[in-house]
Protein backbone atom coordinates (compact mmCIF):
# COMPACT_ATOMS: atom_id res chain seq x y z
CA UNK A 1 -15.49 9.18 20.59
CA UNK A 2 -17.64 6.06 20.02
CA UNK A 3 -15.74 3.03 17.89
CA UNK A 4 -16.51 2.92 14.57
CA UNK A 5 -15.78 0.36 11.51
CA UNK A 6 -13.43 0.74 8.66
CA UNK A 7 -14.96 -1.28 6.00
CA UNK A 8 -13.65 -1.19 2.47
CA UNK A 9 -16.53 -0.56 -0.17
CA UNK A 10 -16.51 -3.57 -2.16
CA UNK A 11 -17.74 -7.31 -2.24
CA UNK A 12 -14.58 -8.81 -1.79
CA UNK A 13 -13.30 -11.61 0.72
CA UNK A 14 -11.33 -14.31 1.45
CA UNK A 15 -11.59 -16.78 4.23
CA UNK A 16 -9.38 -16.58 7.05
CA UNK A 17 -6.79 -14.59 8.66
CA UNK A 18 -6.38 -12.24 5.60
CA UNK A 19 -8.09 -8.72 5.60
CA UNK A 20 -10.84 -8.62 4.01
CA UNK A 21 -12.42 -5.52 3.01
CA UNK A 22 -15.74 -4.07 2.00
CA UNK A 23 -19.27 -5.37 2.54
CA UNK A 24 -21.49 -7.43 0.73
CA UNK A 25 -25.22 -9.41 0.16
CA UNK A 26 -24.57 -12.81 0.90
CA UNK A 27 -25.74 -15.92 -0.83
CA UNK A 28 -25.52 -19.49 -1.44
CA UNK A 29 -25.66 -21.22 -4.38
CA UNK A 30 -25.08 -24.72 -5.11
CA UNK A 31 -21.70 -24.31 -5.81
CA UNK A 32 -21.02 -20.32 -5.74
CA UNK A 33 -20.60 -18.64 -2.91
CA UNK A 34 -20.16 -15.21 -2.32
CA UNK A 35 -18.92 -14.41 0.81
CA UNK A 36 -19.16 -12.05 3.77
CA UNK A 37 -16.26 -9.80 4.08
CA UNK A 38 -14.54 -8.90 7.86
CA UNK A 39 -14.65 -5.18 8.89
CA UNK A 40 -11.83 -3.69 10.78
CA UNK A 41 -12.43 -1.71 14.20
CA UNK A 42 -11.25 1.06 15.06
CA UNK A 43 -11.13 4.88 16.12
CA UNK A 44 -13.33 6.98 13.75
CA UNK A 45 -11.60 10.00 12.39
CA UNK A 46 -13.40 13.89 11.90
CA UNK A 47 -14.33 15.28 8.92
CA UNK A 48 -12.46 18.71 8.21
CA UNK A 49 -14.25 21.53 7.40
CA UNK A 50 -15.97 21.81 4.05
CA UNK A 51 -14.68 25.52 3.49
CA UNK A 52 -13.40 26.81 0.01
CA UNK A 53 -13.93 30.35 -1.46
CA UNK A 54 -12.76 32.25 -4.79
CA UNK A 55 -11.13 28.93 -5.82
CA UNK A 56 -10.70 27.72 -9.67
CA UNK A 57 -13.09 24.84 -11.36
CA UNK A 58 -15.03 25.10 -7.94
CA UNK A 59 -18.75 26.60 -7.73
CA UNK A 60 -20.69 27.56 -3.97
CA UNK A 61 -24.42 26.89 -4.44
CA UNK A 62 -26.34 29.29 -3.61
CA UNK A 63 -29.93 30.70 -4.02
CA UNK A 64 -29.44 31.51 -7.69
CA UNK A 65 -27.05 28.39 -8.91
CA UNK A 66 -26.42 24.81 -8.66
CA UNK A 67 -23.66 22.81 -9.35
CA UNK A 68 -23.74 20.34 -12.51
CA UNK A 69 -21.80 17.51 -12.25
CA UNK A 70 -23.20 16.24 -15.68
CA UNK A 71 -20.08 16.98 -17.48
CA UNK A 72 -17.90 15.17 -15.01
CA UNK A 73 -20.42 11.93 -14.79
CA UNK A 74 -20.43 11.98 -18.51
CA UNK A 75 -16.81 11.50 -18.94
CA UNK A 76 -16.27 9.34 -16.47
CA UNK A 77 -18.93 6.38 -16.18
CA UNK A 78 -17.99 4.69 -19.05
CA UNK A 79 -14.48 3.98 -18.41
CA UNK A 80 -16.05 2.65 -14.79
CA UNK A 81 -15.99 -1.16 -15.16
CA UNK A 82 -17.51 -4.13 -12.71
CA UNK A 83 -14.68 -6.79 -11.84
CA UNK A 84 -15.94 -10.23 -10.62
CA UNK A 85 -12.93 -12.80 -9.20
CA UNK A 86 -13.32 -16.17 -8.94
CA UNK A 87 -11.04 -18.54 -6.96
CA UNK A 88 -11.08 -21.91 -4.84
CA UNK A 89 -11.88 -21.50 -0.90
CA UNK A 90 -11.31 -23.85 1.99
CA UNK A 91 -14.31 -24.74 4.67
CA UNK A 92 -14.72 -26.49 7.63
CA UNK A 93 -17.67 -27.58 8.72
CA UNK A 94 -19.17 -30.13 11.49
CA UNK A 95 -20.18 -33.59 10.87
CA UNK A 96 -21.80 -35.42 13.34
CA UNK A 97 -21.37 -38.55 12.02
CA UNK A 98 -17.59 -38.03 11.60
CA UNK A 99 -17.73 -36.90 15.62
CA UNK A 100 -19.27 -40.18 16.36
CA UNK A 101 -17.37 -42.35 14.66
CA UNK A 102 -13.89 -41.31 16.52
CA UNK A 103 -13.16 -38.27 14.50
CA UNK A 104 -13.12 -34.62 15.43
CA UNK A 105 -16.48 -33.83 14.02
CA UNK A 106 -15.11 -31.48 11.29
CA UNK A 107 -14.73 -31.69 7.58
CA UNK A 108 -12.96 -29.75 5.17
CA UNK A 109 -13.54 -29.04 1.62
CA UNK A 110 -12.93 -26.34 -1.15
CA UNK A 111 -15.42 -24.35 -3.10
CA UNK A 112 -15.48 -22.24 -5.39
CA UNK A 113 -16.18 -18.40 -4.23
CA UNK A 114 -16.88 -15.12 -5.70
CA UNK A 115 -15.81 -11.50 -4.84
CA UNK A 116 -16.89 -8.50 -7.19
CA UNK A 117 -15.89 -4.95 -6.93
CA UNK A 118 -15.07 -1.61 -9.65
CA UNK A 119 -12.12 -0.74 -11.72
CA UNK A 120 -11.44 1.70 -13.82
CA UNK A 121 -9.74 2.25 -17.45
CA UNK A 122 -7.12 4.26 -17.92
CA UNK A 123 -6.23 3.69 -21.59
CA UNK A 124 -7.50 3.26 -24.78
CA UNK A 125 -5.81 -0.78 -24.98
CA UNK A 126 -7.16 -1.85 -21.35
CA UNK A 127 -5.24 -1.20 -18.77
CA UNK A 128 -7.37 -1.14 -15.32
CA UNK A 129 -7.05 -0.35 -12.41
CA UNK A 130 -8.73 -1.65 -9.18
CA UNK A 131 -7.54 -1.91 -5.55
CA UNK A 132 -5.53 -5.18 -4.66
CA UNK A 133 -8.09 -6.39 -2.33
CA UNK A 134 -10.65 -7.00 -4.78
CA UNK A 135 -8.82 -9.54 -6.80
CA UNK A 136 -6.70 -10.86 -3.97
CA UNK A 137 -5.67 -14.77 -4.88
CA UNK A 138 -7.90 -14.50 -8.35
CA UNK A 139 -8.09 -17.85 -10.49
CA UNK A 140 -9.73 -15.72 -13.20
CA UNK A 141 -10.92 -12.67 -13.31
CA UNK A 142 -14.28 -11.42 -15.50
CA UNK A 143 -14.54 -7.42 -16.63
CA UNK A 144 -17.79 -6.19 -17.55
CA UNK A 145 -18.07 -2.60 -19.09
CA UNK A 146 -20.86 0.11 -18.63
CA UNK A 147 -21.58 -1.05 -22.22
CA UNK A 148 -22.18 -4.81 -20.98
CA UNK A 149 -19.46 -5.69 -22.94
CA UNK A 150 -17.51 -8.55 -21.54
CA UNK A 151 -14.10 -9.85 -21.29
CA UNK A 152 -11.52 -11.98 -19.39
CA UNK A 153 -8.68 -9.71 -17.58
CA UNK A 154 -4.84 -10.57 -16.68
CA UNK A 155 -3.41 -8.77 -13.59
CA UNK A 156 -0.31 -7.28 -14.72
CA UNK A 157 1.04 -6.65 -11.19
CA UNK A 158 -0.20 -5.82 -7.37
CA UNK A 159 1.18 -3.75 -5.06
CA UNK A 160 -0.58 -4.76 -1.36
CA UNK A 161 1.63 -1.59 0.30
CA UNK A 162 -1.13 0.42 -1.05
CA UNK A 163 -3.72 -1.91 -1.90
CA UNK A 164 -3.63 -1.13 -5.56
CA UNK A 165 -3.77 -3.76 -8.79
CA UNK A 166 -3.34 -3.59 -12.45
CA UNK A 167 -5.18 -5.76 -14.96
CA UNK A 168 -4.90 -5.62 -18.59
CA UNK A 169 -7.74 -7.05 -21.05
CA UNK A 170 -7.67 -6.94 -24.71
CA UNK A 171 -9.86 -4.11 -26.16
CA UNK A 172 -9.07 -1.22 -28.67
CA UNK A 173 -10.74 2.42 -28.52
CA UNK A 174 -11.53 1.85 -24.99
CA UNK A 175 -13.28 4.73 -23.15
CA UNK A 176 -10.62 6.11 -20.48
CA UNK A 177 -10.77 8.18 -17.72
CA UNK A 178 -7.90 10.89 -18.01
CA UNK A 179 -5.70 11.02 -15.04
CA UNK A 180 -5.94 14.70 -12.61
CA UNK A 181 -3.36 16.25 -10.01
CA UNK A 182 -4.04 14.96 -6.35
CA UNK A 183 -1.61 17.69 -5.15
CA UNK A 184 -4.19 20.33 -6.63
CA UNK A 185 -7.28 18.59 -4.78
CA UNK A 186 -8.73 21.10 -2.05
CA UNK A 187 -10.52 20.39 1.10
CA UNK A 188 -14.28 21.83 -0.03
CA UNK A 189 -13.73 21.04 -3.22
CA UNK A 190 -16.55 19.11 -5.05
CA UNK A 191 -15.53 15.28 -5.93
CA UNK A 192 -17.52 12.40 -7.86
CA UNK A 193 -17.15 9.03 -6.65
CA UNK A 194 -18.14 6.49 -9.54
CA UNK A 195 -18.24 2.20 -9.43
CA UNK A 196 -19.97 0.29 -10.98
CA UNK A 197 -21.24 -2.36 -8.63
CA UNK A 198 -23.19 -5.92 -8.34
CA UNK A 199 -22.58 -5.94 -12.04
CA UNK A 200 -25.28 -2.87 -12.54
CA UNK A 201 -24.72 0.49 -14.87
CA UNK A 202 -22.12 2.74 -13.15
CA UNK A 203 -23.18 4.55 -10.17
CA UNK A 204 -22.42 8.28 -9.32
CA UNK A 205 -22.80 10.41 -6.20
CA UNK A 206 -21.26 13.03 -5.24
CA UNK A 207 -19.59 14.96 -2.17
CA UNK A 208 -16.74 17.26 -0.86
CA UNK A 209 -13.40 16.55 0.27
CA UNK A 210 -12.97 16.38 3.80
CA UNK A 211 -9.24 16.09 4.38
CA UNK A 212 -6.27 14.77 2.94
CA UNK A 213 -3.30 12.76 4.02
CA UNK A 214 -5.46 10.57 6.26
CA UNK A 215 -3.62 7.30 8.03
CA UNK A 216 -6.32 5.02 9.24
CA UNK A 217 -4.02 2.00 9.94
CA UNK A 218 -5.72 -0.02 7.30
CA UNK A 219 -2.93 -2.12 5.75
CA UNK A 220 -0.71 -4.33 7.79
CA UNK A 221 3.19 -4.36 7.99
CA UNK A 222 4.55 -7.45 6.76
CA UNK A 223 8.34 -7.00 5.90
CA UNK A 224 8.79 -11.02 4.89
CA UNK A 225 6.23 -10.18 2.33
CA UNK A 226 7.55 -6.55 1.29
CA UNK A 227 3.95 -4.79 2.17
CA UNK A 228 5.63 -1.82 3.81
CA UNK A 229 2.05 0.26 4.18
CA UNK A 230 1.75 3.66 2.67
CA UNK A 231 -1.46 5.50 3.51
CA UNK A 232 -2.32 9.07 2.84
CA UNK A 233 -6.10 9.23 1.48
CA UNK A 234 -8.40 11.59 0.39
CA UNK A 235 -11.41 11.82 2.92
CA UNK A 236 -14.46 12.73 1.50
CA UNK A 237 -18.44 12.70 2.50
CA UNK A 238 -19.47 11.05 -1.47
CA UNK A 239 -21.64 8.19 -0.65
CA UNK A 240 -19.44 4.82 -1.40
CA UNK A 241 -20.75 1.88 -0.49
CA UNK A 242 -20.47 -2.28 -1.20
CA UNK A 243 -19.00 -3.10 -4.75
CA UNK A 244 -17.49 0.57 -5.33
CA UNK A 245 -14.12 -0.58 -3.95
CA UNK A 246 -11.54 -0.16 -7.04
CA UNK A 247 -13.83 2.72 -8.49
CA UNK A 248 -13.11 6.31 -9.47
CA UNK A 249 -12.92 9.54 -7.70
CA UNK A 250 -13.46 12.36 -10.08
CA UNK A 251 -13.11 16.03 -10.07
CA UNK A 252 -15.56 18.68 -11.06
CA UNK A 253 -13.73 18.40 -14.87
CA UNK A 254 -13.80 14.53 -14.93
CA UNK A 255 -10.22 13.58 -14.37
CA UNK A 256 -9.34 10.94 -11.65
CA UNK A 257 -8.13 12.57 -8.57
CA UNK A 258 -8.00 9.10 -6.44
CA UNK A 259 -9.47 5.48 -6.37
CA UNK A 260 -11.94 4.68 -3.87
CA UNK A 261 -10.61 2.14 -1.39
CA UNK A 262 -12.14 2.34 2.25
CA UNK A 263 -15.73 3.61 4.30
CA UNK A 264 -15.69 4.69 7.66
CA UNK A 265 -18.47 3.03 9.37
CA UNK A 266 -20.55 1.51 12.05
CA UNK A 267 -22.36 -0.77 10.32
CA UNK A 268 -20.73 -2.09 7.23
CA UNK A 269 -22.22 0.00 4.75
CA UNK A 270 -21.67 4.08 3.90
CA UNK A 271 -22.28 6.14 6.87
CA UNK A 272 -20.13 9.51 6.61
CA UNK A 273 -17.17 9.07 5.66
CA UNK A 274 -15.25 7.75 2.57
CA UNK A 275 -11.09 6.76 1.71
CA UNK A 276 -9.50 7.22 -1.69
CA UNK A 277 -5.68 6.74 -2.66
CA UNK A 278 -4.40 10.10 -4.43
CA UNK A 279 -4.06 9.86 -8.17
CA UNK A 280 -0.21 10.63 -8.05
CA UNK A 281 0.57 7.76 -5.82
CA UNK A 282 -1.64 5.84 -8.36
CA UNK A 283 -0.14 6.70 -11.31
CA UNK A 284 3.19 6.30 -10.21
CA UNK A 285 2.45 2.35 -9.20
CA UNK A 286 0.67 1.64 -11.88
CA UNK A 287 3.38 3.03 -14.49
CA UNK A 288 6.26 0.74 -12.38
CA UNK A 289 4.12 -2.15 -12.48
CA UNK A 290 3.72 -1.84 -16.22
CA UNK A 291 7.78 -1.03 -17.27
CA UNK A 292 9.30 -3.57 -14.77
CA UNK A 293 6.72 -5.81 -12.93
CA UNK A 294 6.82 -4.57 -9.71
CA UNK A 295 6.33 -1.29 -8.04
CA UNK A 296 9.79 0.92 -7.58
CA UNK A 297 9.53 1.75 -4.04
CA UNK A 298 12.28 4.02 -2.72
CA UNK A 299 13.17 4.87 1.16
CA UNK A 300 14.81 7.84 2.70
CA UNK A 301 16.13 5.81 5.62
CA UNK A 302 14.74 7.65 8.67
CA UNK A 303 12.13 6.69 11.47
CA UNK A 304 9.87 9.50 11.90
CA UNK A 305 7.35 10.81 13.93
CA UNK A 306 4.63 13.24 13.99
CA UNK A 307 4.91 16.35 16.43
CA UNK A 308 2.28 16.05 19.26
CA UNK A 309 1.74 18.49 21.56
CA UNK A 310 4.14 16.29 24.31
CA UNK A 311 6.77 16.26 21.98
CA UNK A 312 6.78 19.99 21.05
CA UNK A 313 6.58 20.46 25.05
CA UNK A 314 9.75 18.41 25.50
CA UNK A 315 11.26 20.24 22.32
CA UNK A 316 9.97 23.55 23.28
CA UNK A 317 8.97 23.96 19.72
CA UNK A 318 5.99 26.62 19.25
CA UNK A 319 5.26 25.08 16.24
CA UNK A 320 3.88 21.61 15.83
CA UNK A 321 3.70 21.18 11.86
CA UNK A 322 6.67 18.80 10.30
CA UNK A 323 8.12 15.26 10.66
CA UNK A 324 10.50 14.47 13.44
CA UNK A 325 13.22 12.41 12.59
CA UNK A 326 13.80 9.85 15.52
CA UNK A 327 15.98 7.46 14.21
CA UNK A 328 18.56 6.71 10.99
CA UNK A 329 19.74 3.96 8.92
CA UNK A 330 23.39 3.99 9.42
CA UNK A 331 24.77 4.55 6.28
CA UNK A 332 21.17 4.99 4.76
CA UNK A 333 20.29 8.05 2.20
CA UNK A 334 19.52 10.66 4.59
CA UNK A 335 22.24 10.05 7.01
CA UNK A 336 24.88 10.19 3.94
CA UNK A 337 23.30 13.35 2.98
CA UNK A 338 23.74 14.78 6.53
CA UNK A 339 20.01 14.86 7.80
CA UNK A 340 20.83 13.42 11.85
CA UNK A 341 18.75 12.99 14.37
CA UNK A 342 16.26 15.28 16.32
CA UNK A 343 15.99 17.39 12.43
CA UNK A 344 12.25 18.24 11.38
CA UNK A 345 11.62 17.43 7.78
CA UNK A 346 9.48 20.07 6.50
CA UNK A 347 9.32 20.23 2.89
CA UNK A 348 10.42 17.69 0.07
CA UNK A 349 11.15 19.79 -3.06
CA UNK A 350 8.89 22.25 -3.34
CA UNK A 351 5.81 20.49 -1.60
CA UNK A 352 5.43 21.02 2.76
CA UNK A 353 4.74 18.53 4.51
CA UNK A 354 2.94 18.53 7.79
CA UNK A 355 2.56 14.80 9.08
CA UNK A 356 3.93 11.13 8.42
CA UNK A 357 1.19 10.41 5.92
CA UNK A 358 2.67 13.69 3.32
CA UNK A 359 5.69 13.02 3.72
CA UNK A 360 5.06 9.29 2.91
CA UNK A 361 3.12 10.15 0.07
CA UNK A 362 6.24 12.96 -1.28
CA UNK A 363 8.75 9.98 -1.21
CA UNK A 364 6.40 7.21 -2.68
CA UNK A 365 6.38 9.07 -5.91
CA UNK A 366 10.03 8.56 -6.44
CA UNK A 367 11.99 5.80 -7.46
CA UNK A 368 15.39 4.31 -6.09
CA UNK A 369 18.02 6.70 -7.43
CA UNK A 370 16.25 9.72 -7.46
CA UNK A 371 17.45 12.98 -5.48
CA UNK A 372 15.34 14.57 -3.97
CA UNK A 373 15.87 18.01 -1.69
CA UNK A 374 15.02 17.76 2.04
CA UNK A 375 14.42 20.76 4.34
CA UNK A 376 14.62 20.54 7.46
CA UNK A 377 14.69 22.55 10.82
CA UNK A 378 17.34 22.26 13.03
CA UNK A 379 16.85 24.13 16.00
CA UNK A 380 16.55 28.05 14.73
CA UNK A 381 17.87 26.91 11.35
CA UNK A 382 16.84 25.64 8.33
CA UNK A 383 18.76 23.60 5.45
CA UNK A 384 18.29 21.82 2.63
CA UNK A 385 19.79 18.45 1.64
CA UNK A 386 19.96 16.44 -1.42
CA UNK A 387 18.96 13.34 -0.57
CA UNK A 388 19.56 10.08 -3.22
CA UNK A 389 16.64 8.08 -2.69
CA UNK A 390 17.78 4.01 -2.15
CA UNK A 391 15.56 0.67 -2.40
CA UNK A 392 15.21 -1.58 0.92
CA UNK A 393 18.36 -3.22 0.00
CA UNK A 394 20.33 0.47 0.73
CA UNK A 395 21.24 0.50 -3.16
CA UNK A 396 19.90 2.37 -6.09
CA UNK A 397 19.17 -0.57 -8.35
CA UNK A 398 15.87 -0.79 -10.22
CA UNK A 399 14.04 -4.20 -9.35
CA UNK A 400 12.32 -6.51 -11.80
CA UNK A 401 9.46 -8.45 -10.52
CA UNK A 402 11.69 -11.93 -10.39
CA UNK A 403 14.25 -9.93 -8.24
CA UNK A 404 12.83 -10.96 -4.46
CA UNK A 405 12.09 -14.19 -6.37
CA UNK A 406 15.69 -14.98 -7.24
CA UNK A 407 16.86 -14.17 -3.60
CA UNK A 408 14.55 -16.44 -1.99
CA UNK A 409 15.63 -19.19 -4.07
CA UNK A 410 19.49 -18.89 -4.51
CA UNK A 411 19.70 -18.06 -0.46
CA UNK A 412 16.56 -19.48 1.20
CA UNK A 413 16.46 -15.81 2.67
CA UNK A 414 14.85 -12.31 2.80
CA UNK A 415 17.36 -10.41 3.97
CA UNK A 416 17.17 -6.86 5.26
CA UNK A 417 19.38 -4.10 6.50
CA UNK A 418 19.69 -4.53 10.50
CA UNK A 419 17.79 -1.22 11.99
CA UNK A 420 19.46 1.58 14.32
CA UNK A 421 17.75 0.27 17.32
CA UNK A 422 18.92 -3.44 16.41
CA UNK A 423 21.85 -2.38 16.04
CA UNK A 424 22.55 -0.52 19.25
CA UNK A 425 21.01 -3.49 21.51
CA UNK A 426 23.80 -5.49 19.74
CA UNK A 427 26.62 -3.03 20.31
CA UNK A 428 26.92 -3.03 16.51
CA UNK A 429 27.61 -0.65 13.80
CA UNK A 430 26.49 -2.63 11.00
CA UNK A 431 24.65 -5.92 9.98
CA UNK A 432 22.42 -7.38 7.27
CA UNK A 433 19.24 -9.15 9.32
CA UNK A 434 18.22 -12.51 8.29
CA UNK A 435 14.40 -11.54 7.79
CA UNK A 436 12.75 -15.16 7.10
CA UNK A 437 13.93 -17.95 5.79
CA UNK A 438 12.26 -20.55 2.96
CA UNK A 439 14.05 -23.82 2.12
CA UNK A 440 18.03 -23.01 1.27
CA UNK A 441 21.32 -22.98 1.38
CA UNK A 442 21.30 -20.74 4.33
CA UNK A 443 19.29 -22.58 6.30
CA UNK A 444 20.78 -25.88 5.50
CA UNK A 445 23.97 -24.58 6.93
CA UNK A 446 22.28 -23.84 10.20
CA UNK A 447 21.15 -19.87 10.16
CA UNK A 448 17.71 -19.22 11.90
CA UNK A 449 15.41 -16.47 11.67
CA UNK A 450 16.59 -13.03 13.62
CA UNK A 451 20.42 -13.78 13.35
CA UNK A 452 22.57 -10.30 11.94
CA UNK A 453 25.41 -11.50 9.67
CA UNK A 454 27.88 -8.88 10.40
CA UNK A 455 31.16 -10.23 8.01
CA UNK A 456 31.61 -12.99 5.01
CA UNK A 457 35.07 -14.23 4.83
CA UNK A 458 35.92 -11.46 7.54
CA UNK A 459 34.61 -8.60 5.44
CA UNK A 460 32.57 -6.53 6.54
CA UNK A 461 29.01 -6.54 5.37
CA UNK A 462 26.87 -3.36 5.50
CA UNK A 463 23.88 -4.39 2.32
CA UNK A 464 21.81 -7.10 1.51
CA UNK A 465 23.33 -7.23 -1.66
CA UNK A 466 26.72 -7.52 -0.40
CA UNK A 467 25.52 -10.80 1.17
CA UNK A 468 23.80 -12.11 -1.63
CA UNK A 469 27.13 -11.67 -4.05
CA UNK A 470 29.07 -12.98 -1.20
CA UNK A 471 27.28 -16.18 -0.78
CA UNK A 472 26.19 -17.03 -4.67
CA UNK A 473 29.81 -16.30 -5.71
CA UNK A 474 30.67 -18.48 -2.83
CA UNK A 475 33.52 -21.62 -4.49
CA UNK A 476 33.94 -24.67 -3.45
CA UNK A 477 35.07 -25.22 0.20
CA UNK A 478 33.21 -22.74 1.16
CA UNK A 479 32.96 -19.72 2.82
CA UNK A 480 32.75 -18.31 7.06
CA UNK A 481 29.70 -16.23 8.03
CA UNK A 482 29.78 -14.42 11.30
CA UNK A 483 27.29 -12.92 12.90
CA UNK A 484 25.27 -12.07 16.18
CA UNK A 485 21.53 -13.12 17.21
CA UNK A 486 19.04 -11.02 18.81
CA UNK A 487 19.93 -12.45 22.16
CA UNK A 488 23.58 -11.40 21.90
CA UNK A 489 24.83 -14.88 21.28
CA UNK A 490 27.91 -14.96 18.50
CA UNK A 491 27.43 -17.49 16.14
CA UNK A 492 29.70 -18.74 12.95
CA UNK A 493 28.84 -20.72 9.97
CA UNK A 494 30.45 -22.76 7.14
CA UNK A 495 28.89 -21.64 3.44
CA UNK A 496 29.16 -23.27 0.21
CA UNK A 497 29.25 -26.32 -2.78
């Protein structure tokens, strides 16, 4: 299988070490540029059959028919908008005169740069959505309708764990695109992807689905900056290419069935194969990031696994479909709700799921304090659990946006629950991981990076949260944190006025 390129569809960038997605022209003005987005390499994945027969809102061309799309296109391209972001980037060039006067030969200055990509309404006041990517580090942000109307946009939150952005402008009897089911989307089933791009009228082609609940590995882990990545897209063969990143994926009625976020590709631009984010995952971001700021995100507290065909050997399973639960959170939701190790998660409610991706996607639309019910196999049984989804912090508290915020600043810290496998190198049973560390009172007092504060005062401390109250209630004289570092070393430290 030859190596392929997973671009993301817009004309957005930023200089640097940052993913960058999409493709675009490139030019130079005087003092705009518009720059060149990375791509990504990596392994292409295979289209899935384009197979579906007798099915609802679905028609198979033939000799004697066609299939019109006009009703979908009509209600969607308005509500299809073009997004331009404008911020400050740094370059380095080479001077030769600076290289032979004694210097290093490079200079460094800031200019101004563009990046443009889609969005797309959602209600009658403004609200838009777009992928995170495209307005990534915005100074100001431009929103241009189908209409040509024009107006300046505030982002109302981001969420980089699935790439996905919010932006508000001020309008009234806005055309809106009406939001579908992504759970009710069918592999064969017709799609429209629409974007409006390089500040043109919105675009439409059109396609099939190809598969759902496909990983690519296009979003990076970064726990000190809570992007925990959460993939499961749509795969389709519509034709998306540069400045359609943010745009709309539309069913045969015209409701939004997924936002168009990634191409598959060799070269840059569309050559197959096409990434959307389901609708439901959509929605659900979009409505935390208007109530509270910041996106909700609940955990089950397992490490999981799909089922290859070596594992179900060394199982003996004859069936390779589920999620195999390798690891647990001590103390975490699914180990209080008696889901252990070596179990096969199967279905959440009522939906199955067969790989990481669904079952990643079934949690995502929950919020901490939720139950949810868990099936699982174990061995030649099955049960069902009722699991009561947590947030990272292994509590059930809603988070406002200034939560993380107010952390960083009273403790200097980002502070996670230690893992199972941490844990077990340590000979530990519990322990609150000192993630990263900013300017603070923790790292005044001498704590580094890595080191797992097991007991405050000599009580034992099992959340995040228990450390935070711990240390901000902490009096005057001060307070004794023990702990362990990765290295097994024991270490104690003196905490407060």
């Amino acid at each position: 299988m030859q190596t392929s390129k997973i671009a993301v569809a817009a004309v957005a960038g930023c200089l640097g070490g940052a993913l960058t997605l999409g493709m675009s022209k490139f030019f130079e003005e005087p003092t705009v540029i518009v720059q060149e987005p990375q791509v990504v390499m990596t392994t292409p994945v295979e289209p899935a059959p384009a197979q579906r027969v007798n099915m609802p809102n679905f028609v198979t061309p033939g000799p004697e028919s066609t299939v019109d799309f006009t009703n979908a296109a009509g209600r969607s391209v308005n509500s299809v908008v073009h997004i331009t972001s404008e911020s400050t980037a740094e370059y380095t060039s080479y001077d030769p005169f600076l290289d032979f006067f004694g210097g290093n030969g490079q200079r460094t200055e800031r200019r101004p740069s563009m990046a443009s990509g889609s969005g797309v309404i959602v209600s009658e006041d403004g609200y838009i959505i777009t992928n995170n990517h495209v307005i990534e580090n915005a100074e100001k942000l431009t929103i241009v309708l189908n209409s040509k109307k024009r107006y300046d946009a505030k982002v109302i939150g981001t969420d980089p764990s699935t790439d996905l952005a919010l932006l508000k402008i001020d309008g009234k009897d806005l055309p809106f695109v009406s939001y579908g089911n992504s759970d009710e989307v069918l592999v064969g089933e017709w799609v429209l992807a629409v974007g409006n791009p390089f500040n043109l009228n919105s675009t439409v082609t059109a396609g099939i689905v190809s598969a759902k609940g496909r990983n690519i590995n296009l979003l990076e882990y970064d726990a000190a900056k809570e992007i925990f990545p959460l993939e499961s897209f749509i795969q389709t063969d519509a034709a998306v290419n540069p400045g359609n990143s943010g745009g709309a994926l539309v069913n045969t009625r015209g409701e939004l069935v997924g936002i168009n976020t990634a191409i598959a590709s060799r070269t840059g631009s569309y050559s197959g194969y096409s990434f959307a984010i389901p609708v439901n995952i959509v929605r659900k971001v979009t409505n935390d990031l208007m109530e509270f700021g910041a996106v909700q995100r609940a955990f089950i507290g397992v490490s999981i696994r799909d089922i290859d065909a070596t594992l179900a050997n060394e199982l003996d399973l004859d069936d390779i479909s589920g999620v195999y639960v390798s690891e647990l959170t001590s103390g975490g939701a699914a180990y209080d709700a008696g889901i252990r190790k070596g179990d096969i998660i199967t279905q959440v409610g009522s939906a199955p799921v067969t790989d990481v991706p669904e079952l990643q996607e079934q949690v995502a639309r929950f919020r901490p304090g939720d139950k949810i019910n868990v099936t699982v196999k174990r061995g030649d049984d099955t049960e069902t659990f009722a699991v009561t989804l947590r947030n990272k912090n292994g509590n059930t508290k809603l988070v406002g946006i200034s939560a993380p915020a107010d952390q960083m600043t009273v403790l200097g810290a980002s502070l996670e629950r230690a893992s199972t496998r941490e844990l077990d190198a340590l000979n530990l049973t519990y322990g609150v991981k000192v993630e990263s560390l900013a300017g603070g009172k923790l790292r005044t007092s001498g704590v580094k990076e890595g080191f797992v504060i097991t007991r405050i005062d000599k009580v034992a401390m099992k959340t995040p949260d228990q450390v935070e109250q711990a240390l901000t209630k902490a009096k005057s004289g001060g307070v004794l944190i023990e702990g362990v570092y990765p290295n097994g070393m024991k270490a104690y430290y003196g905490f407060g006025e």
